[in-house]
C-alpha atoms as a PDB file:
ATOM      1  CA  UNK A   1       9.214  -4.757 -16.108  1.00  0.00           C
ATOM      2  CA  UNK A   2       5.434  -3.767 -15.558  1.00  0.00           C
ATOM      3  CA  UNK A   3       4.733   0.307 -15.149  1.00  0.00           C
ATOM      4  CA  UNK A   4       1.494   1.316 -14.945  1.00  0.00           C
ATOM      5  CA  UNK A   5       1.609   5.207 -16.755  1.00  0.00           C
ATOM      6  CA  UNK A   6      -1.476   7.738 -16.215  1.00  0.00           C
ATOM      7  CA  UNK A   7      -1.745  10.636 -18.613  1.00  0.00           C
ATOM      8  CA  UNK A   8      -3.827  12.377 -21.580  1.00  0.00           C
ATOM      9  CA  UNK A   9      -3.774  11.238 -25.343  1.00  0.00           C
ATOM     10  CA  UNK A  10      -2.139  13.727 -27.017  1.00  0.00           C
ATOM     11  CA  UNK A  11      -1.955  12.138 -30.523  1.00  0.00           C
ATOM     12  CA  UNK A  12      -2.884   8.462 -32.177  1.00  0.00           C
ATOM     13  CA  UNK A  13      -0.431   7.615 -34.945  1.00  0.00           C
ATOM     14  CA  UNK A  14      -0.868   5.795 -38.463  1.00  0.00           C
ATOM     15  CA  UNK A  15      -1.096   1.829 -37.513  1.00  0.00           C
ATOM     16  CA  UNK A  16       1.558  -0.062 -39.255  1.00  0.00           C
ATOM     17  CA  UNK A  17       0.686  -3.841 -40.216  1.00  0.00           C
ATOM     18  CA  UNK A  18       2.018  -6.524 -42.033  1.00  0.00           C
ATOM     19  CA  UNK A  19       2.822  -9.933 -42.853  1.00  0.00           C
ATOM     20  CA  UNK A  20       5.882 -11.964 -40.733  1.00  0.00           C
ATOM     21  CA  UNK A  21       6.942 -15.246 -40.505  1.00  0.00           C
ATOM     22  CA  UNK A  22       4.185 -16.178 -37.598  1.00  0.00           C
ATOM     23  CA  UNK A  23       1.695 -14.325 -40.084  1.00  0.00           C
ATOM     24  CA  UNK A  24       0.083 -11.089 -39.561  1.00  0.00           C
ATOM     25  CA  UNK A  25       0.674  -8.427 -37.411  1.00  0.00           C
ATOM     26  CA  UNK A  26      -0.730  -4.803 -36.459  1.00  0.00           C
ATOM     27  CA  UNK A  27       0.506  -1.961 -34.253  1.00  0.00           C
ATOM     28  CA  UNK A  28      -0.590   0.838 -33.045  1.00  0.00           C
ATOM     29  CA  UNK A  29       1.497   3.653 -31.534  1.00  0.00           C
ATOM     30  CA  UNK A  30       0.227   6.435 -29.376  1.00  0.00           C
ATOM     31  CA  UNK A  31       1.613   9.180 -27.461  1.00  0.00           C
ATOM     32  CA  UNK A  32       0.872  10.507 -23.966  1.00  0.00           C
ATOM     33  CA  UNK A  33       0.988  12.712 -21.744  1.00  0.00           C
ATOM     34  CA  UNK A  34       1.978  12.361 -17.905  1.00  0.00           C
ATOM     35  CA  UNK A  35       0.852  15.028 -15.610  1.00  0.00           C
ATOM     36  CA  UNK A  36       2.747  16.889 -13.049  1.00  0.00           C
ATOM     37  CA  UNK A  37       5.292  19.563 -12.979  1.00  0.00           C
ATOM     38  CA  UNK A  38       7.736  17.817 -14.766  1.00  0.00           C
ATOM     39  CA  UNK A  39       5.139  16.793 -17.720  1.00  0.00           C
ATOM     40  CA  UNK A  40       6.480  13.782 -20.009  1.00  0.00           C
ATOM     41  CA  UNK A  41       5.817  12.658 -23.383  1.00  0.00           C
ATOM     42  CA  UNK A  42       5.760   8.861 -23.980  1.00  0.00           C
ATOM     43  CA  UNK A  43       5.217   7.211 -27.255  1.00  0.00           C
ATOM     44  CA  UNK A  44       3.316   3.881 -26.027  1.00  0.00           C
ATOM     45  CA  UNK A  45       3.073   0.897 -28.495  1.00  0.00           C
ATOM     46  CA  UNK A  46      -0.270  -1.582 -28.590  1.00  0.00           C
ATOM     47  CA  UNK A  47       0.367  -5.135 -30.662  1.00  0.00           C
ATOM     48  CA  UNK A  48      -2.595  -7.473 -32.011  1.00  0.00           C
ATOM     49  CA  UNK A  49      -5.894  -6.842 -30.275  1.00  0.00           C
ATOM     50  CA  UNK A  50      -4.864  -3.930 -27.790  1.00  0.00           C
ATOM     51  CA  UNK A  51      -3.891  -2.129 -31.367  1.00  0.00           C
ATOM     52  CA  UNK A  52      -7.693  -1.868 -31.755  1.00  0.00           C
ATOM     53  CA  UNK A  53      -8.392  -0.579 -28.291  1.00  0.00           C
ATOM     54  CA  UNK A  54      -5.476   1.899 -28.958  1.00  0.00           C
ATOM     55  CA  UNK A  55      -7.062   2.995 -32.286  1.00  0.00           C
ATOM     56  CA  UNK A  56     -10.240   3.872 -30.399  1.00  0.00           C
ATOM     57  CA  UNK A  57      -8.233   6.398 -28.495  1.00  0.00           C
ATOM     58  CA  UNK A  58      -9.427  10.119 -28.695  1.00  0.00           C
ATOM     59  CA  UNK A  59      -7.053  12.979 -28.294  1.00  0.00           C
ATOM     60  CA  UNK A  60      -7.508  14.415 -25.328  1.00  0.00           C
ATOM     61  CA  UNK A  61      -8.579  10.528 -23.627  1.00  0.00           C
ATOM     62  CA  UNK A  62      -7.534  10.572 -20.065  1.00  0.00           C
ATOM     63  CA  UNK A  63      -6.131   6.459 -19.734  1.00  0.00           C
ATOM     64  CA  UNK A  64      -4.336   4.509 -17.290  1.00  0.00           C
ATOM     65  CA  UNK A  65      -1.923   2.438 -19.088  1.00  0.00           C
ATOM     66  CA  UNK A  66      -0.154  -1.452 -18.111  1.00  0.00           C
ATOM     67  CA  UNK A  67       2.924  -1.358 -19.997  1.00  0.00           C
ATOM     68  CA  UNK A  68       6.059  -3.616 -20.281  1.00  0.00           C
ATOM     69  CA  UNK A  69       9.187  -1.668 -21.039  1.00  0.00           C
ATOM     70  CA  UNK A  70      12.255  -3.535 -22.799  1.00  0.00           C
ATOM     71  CA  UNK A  71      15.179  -2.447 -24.362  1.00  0.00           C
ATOM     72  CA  UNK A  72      16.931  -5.169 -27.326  1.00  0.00           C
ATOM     73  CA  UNK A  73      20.207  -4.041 -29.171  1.00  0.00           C
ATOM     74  CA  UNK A  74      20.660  -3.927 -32.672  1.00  0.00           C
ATOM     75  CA  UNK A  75      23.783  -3.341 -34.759  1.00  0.00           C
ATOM     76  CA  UNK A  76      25.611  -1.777 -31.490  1.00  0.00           C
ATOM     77  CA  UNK A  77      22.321   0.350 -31.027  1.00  0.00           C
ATOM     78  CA  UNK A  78      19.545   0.370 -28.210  1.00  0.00           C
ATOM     79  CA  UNK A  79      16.096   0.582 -28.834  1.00  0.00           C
ATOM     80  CA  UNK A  80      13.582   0.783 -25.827  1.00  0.00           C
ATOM     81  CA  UNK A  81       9.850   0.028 -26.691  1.00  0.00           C
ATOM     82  CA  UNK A  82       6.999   0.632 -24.104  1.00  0.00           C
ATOM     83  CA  UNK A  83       4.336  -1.910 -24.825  1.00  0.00           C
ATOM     84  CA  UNK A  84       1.256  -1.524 -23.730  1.00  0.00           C
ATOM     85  CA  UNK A  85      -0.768  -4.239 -22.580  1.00  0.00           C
ATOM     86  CA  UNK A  86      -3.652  -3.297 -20.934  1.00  0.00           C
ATOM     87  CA  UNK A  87      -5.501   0.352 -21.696  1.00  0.00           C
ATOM     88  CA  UNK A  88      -8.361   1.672 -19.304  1.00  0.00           C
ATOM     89  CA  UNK A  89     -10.201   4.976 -20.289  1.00  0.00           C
ATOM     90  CA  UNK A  90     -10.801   7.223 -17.218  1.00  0.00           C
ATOM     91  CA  UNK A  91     -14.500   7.688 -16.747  1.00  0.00           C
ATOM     92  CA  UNK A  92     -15.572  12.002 -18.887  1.00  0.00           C
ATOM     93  CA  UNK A  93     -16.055  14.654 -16.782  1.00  0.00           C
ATOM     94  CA  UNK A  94     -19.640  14.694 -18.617  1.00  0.00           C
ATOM     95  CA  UNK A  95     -20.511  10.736 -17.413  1.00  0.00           C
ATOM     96  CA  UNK A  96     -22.609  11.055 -14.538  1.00  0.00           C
ATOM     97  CA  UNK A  97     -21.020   8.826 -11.358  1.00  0.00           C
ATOM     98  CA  UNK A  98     -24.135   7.550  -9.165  1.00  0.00           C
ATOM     99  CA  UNK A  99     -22.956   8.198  -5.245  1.00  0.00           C
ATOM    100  CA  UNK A 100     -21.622   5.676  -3.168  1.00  0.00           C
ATOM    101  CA  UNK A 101     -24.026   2.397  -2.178  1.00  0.00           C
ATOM    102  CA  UNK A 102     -26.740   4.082  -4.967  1.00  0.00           C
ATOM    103  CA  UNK A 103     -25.613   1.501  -7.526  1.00  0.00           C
ATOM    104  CA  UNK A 104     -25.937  -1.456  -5.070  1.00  0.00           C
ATOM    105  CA  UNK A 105     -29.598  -2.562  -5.186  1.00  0.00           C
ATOM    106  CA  UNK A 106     -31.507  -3.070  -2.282  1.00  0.00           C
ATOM    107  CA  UNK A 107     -31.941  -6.188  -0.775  1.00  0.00           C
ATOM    108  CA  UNK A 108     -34.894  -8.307  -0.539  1.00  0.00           C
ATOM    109  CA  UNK A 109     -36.404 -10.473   1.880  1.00  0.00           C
ATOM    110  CA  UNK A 110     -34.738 -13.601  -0.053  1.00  0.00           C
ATOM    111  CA  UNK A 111     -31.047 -11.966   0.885  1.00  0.00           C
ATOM    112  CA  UNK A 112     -31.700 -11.643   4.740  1.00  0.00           C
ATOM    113  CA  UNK A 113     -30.362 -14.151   7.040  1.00  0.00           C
ATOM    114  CA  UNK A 114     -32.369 -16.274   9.557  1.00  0.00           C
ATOM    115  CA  UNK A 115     -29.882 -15.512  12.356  1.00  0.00           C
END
């Protein structure tokens, strides 16, 4: 199942690695923010590579978040994970944005068309 979740970093947790038996692994674990009137907390979980894009997370980050949500059982348990698998920074309020067709460079007398 693919969500995509928008919210604020609230708080970056220790990353937890180790050794398996397809080698190494790391994880990083984050938690969010959604925003609204009903306001929810999610605790979002980046494997391998998006661990270090998690881990350079800020609290307080504005993101748009891919995730995959799954739930496995486990000794007549449930456990849910939220796995994130692609993370996208919103732009600061401090970074200025140019105004529309201002990025777009003019064109020159090589782009025009003969007809």
């Amino acid at each position: 199942m693919n969500v995509v979740l928008e919210g604020k970093v609230l708080q970056i947790l220790p990353a937890q690695s180790g050794t398996g038996k397809n080698g190494p692994w790391v994880k990083q674990d984050f938690i969010i923010e959604t925003p609204g009137d009903f306001a929810r907390k999610i605790c979002v979980s980046a494997w391998g590579d998006r661990a270090e894009e998690a881990g350079a997370l800020q609290t307080g980050d504005q993101v748009t978040i891919n995730v995959n949500i799954e739930s496995r059982e486990f000794n007549e348990r449930w456990y849910t994970d939220v796995k994130a698998w692609r993370i996208e920074k919103a732009a600061s309020p401090d970074t200025p944005v140019p105004p529309p067709g201002e990025d777009v460079p003019p064109p020159s007398d090589e782009d025009l068309l003969p007809f």
